[in-house]
Protein backbone atom coordinates (compact mmCIF):
# COMPACT_ATOMS: atom_id res chain seq x y z
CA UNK A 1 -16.30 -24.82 16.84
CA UNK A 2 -14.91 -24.88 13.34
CA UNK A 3 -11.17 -24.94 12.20
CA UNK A 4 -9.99 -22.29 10.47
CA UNK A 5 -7.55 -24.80 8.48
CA UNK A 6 -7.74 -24.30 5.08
CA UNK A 7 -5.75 -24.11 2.20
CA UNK A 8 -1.96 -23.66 1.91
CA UNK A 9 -2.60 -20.63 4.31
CA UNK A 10 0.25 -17.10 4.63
CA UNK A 11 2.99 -18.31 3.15
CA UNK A 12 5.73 -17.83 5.28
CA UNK A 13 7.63 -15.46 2.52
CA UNK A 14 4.67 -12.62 3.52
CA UNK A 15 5.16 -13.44 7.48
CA UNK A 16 8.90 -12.75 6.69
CA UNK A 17 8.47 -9.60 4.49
CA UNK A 18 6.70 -8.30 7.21
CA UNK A 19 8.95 -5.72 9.43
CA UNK A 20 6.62 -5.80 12.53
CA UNK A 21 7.64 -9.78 12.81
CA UNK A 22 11.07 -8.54 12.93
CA UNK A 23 10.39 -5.73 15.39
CA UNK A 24 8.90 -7.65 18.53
CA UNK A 25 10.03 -6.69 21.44
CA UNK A 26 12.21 -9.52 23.07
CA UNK A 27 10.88 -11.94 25.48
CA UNK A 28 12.67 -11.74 28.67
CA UNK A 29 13.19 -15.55 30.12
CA UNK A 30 15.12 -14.10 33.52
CA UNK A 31 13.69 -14.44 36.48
CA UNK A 32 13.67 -18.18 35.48
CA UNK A 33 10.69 -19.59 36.80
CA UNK A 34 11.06 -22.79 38.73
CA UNK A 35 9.39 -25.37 36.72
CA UNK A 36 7.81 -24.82 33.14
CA UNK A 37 4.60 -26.90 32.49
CA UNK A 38 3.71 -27.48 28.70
CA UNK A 39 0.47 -28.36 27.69
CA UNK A 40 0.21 -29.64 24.14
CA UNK A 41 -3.43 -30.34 22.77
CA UNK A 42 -1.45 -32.88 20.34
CA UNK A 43 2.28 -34.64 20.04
CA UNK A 44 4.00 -32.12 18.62
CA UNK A 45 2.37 -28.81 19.30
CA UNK A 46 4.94 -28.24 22.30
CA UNK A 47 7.53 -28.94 19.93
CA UNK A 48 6.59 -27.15 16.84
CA UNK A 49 5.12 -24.08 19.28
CA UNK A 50 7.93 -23.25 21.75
CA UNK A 51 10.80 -26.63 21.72
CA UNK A 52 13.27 -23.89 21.49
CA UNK A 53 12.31 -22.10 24.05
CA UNK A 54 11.67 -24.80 26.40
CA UNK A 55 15.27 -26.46 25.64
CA UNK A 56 16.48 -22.51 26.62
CA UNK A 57 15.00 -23.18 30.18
CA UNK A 58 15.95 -26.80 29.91
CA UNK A 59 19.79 -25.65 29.39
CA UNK A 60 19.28 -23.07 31.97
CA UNK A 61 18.09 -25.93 34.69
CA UNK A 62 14.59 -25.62 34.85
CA UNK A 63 12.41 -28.22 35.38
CA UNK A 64 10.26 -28.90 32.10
CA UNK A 65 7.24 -31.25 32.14
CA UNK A 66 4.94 -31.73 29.50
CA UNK A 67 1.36 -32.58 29.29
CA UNK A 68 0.16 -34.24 26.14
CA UNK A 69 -3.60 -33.69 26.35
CA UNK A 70 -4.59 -36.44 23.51
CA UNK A 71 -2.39 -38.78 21.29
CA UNK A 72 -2.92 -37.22 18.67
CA UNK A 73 -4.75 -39.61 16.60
CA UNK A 74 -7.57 -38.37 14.65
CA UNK A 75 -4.57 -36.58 12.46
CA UNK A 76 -5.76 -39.09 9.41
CA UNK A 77 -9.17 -39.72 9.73
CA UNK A 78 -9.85 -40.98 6.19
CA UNK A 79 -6.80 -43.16 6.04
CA UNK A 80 -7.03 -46.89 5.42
CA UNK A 81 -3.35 -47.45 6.35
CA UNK A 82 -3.21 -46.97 10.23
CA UNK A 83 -5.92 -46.67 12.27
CA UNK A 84 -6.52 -44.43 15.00
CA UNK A 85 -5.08 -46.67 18.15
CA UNK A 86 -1.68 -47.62 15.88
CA UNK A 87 -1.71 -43.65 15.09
CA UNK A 88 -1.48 -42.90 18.95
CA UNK A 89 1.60 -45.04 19.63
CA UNK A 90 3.02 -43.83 16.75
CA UNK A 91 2.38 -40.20 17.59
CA UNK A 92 4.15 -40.68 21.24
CA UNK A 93 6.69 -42.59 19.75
CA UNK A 94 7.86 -39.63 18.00
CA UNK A 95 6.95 -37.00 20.44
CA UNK A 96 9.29 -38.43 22.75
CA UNK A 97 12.21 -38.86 20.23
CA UNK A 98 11.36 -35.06 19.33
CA UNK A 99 11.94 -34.78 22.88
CA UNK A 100 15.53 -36.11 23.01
CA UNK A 101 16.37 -34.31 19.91
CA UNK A 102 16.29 -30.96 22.45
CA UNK A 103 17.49 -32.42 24.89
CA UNK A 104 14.27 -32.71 26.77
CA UNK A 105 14.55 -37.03 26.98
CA UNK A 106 14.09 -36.96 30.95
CA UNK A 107 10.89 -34.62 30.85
CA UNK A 108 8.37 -35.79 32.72
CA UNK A 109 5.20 -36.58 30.34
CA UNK A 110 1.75 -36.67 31.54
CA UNK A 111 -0.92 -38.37 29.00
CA UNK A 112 -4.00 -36.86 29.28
CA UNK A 113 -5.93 -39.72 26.83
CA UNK A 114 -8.40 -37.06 25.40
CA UNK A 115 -10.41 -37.55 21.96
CA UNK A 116 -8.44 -36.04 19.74
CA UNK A 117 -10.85 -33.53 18.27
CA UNK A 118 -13.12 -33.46 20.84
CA UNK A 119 -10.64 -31.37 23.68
CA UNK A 120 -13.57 -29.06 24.34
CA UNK A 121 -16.09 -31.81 25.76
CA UNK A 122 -13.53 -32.41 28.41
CA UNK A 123 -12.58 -28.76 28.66
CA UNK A 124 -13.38 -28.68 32.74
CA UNK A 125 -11.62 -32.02 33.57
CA UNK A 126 -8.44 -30.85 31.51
CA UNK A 127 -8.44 -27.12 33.86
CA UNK A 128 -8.65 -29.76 37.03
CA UNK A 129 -6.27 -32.19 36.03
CA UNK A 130 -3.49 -29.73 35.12
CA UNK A 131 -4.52 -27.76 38.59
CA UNK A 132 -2.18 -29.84 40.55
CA UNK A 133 0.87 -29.45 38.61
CA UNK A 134 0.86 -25.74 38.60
CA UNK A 135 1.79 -23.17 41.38
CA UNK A 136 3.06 -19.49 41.94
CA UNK A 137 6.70 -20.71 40.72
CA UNK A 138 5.43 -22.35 37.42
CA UNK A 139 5.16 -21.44 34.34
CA UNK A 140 2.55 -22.51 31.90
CA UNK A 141 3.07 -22.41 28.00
CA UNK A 142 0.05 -23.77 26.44
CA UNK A 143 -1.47 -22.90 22.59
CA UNK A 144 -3.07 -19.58 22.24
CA UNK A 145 -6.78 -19.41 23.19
CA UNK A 146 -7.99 -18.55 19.36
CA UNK A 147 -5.29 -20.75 17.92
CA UNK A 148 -8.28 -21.17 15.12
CA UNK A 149 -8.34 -25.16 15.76
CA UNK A 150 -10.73 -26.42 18.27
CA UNK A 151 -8.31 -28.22 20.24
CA UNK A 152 -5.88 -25.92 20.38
CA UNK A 153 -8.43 -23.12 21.79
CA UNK A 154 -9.89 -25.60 24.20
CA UNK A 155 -6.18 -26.18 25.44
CA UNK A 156 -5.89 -22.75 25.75
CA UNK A 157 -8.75 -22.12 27.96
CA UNK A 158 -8.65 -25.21 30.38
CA UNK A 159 -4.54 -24.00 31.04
CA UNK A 160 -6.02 -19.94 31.66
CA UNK A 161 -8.66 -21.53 34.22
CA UNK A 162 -6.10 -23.97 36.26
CA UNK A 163 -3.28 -20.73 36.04
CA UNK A 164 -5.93 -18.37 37.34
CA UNK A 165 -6.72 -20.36 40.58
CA UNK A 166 -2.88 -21.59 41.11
CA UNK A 167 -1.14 -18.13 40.12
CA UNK A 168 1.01 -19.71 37.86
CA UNK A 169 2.10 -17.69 35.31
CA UNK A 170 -0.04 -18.20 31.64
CA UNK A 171 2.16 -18.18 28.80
CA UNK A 172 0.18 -18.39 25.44
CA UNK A 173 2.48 -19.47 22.02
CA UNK A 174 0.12 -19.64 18.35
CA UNK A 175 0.56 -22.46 16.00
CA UNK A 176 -1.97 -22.66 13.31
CA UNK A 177 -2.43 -18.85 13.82
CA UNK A 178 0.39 -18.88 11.34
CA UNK A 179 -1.43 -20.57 9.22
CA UNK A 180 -5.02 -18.36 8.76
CA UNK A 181 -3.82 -14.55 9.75
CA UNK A 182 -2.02 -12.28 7.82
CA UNK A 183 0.66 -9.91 8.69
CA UNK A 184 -0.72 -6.99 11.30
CA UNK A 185 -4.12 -8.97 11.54
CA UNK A 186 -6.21 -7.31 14.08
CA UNK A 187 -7.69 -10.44 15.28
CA UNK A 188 -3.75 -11.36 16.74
CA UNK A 189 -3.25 -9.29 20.03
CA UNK A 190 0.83 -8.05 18.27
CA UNK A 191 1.35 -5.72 21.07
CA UNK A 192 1.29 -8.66 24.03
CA UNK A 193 4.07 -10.94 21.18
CA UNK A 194 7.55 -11.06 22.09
CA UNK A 195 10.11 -13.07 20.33
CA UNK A 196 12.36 -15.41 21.57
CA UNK A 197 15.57 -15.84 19.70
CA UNK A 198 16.92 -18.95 18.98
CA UNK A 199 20.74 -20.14 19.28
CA UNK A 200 21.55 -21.24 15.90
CA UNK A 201 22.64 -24.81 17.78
CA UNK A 202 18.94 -24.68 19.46
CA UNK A 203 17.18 -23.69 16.54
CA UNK A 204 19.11 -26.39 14.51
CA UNK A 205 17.59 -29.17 16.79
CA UNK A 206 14.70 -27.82 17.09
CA UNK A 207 14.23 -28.41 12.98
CA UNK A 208 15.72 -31.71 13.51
CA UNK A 209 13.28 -32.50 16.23
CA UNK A 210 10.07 -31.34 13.71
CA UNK A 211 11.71 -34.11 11.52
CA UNK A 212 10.57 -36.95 14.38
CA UNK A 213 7.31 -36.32 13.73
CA UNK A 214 7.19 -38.67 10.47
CA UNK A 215 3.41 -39.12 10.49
CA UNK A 216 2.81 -35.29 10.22
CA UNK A 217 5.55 -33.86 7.86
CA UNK A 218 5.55 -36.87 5.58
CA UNK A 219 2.63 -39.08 4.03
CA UNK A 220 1.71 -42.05 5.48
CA UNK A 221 1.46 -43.41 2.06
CA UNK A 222 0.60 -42.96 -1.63
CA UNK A 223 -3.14 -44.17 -0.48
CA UNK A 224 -5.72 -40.83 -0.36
CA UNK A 225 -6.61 -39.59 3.25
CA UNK A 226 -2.74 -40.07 3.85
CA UNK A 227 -0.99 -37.21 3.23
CA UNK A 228 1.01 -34.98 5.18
CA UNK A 229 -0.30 -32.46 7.39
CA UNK A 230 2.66 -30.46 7.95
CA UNK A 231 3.79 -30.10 4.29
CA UNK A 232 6.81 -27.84 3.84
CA UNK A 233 4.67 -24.68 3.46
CA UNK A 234 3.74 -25.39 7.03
CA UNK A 235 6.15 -26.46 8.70
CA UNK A 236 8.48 -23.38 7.43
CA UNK A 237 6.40 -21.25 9.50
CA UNK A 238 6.59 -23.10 12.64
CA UNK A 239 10.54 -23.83 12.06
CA UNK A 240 11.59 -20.30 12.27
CA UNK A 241 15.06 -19.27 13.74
CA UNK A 242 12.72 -17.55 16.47
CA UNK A 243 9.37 -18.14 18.51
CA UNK A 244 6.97 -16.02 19.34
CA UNK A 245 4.97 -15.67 23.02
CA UNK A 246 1.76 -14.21 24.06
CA UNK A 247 1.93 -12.75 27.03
């Protein structure tokens, strides 16, 4: 499957200009669920996707665990400054002090060690290893099925197979959808979004929190194949005073 990362992508002046961002219906958290599983296809997607919704729940005493799929460290393929095994413990080094910056320190993380990149070859494993840690109480908030990057969608898919036969409750939440549709796109199902507002004390830590993950907002170094992924242009649509939930 091909990305469809490209380019500086919707800038998130257009995303903001648009009213029907503004007029999503609200997501409605109560009845609290039980237990909220995340599963993140990389460190930082559960973060960057819903952190301010999950330290919502958190604050309201549900149980949050999160399942970090792969490590995250294909992120700099080309770079000659880290390789790919430092790039892992770097990655859930910051994940977990992204974490703590919501107040999410104690969450229980599960490391799935997938290939980073290669999510979809393990696609059936992933939808039986998260199988056990769901049930009729749970919630699941995973990345959007046609996200537009590979891992993301695989994600997406294993989490809809492993809520189907548990009954847990499939919540989907778009990252780099941000990035590649533009405002009313058909391909984006608008009428199943609802937006979660954010405290401005939640949404606050939340941008603090996006700031842990040094290895993706920053460059690595001056050296080519190390530059940021999550360059301001990105990260200001993913930093938002709200989130937004597929339902």
């Amino acid at each position: 499957m091909v990305s469809r990362i490209e380019g500086l992508g919707t800038p998130e002046s257009s995303w903001q200009a648009w009213p029907g961002l503004a007029a999503l219906n609200l997501f409605d958290l109560y009845p609290l669920p039980a237990s909220v599983v995340v599963v993140a296809p990389h460190p930082d997607d559960e973060v960057l996707g819903v952190g301010g919704t999950l330290a919502l729940l958190r604050t309201a005493g549900v149980s949050v665990r999160v399942v970090a799929v792969s490590d995250g460290e294909a992120s700099h393929p080309h770079s000659r400054t880290v390789t790919p095994t430092q790039l892992a413990e770097i990655r859930r080094a910051e994940q977990y002090v992204a974490l703590c910056r919501l107040g999410l320190g104690r969450a229980e993380i599960h490391r799935g060690g997938l290939p980073d990149g290669q999510v979809d070859r393990h696609e059936a494993g992933l939808a039986d290893t998260l199988t056990p840690l769901l049930d009729e109480h749970t919630w699941c908030l995973t990345t959007w099925a046609h996200d537009g990057h590979p891992d993301h969608e695989a994600t997406g898919r294993a989490a809809a197979t492993a809520a189907d036969r548990t009954g847990a409750r499939l919540l989907s939440f778009p990252v780099w959808t941000w990035h590649w549709a533009q405002p009313a796109d058909p391909r984006v199902p608008w009428s199943t979004a609802r937006q979660v507002p954010l405290p401005p004390m939640i949404a606050q830590a939340k941008r603090h929190a996006a700031r842990a993950f040094a290895s993706q907002v920053e460059p690595l170094s001056t050296q080519p194949g190390d530059e940021a992924i999550l360059g301001p242009h990105r990260l200001a649509r993913l930093t938002r005073d709200f989130e937004v939930i597929l339902l």
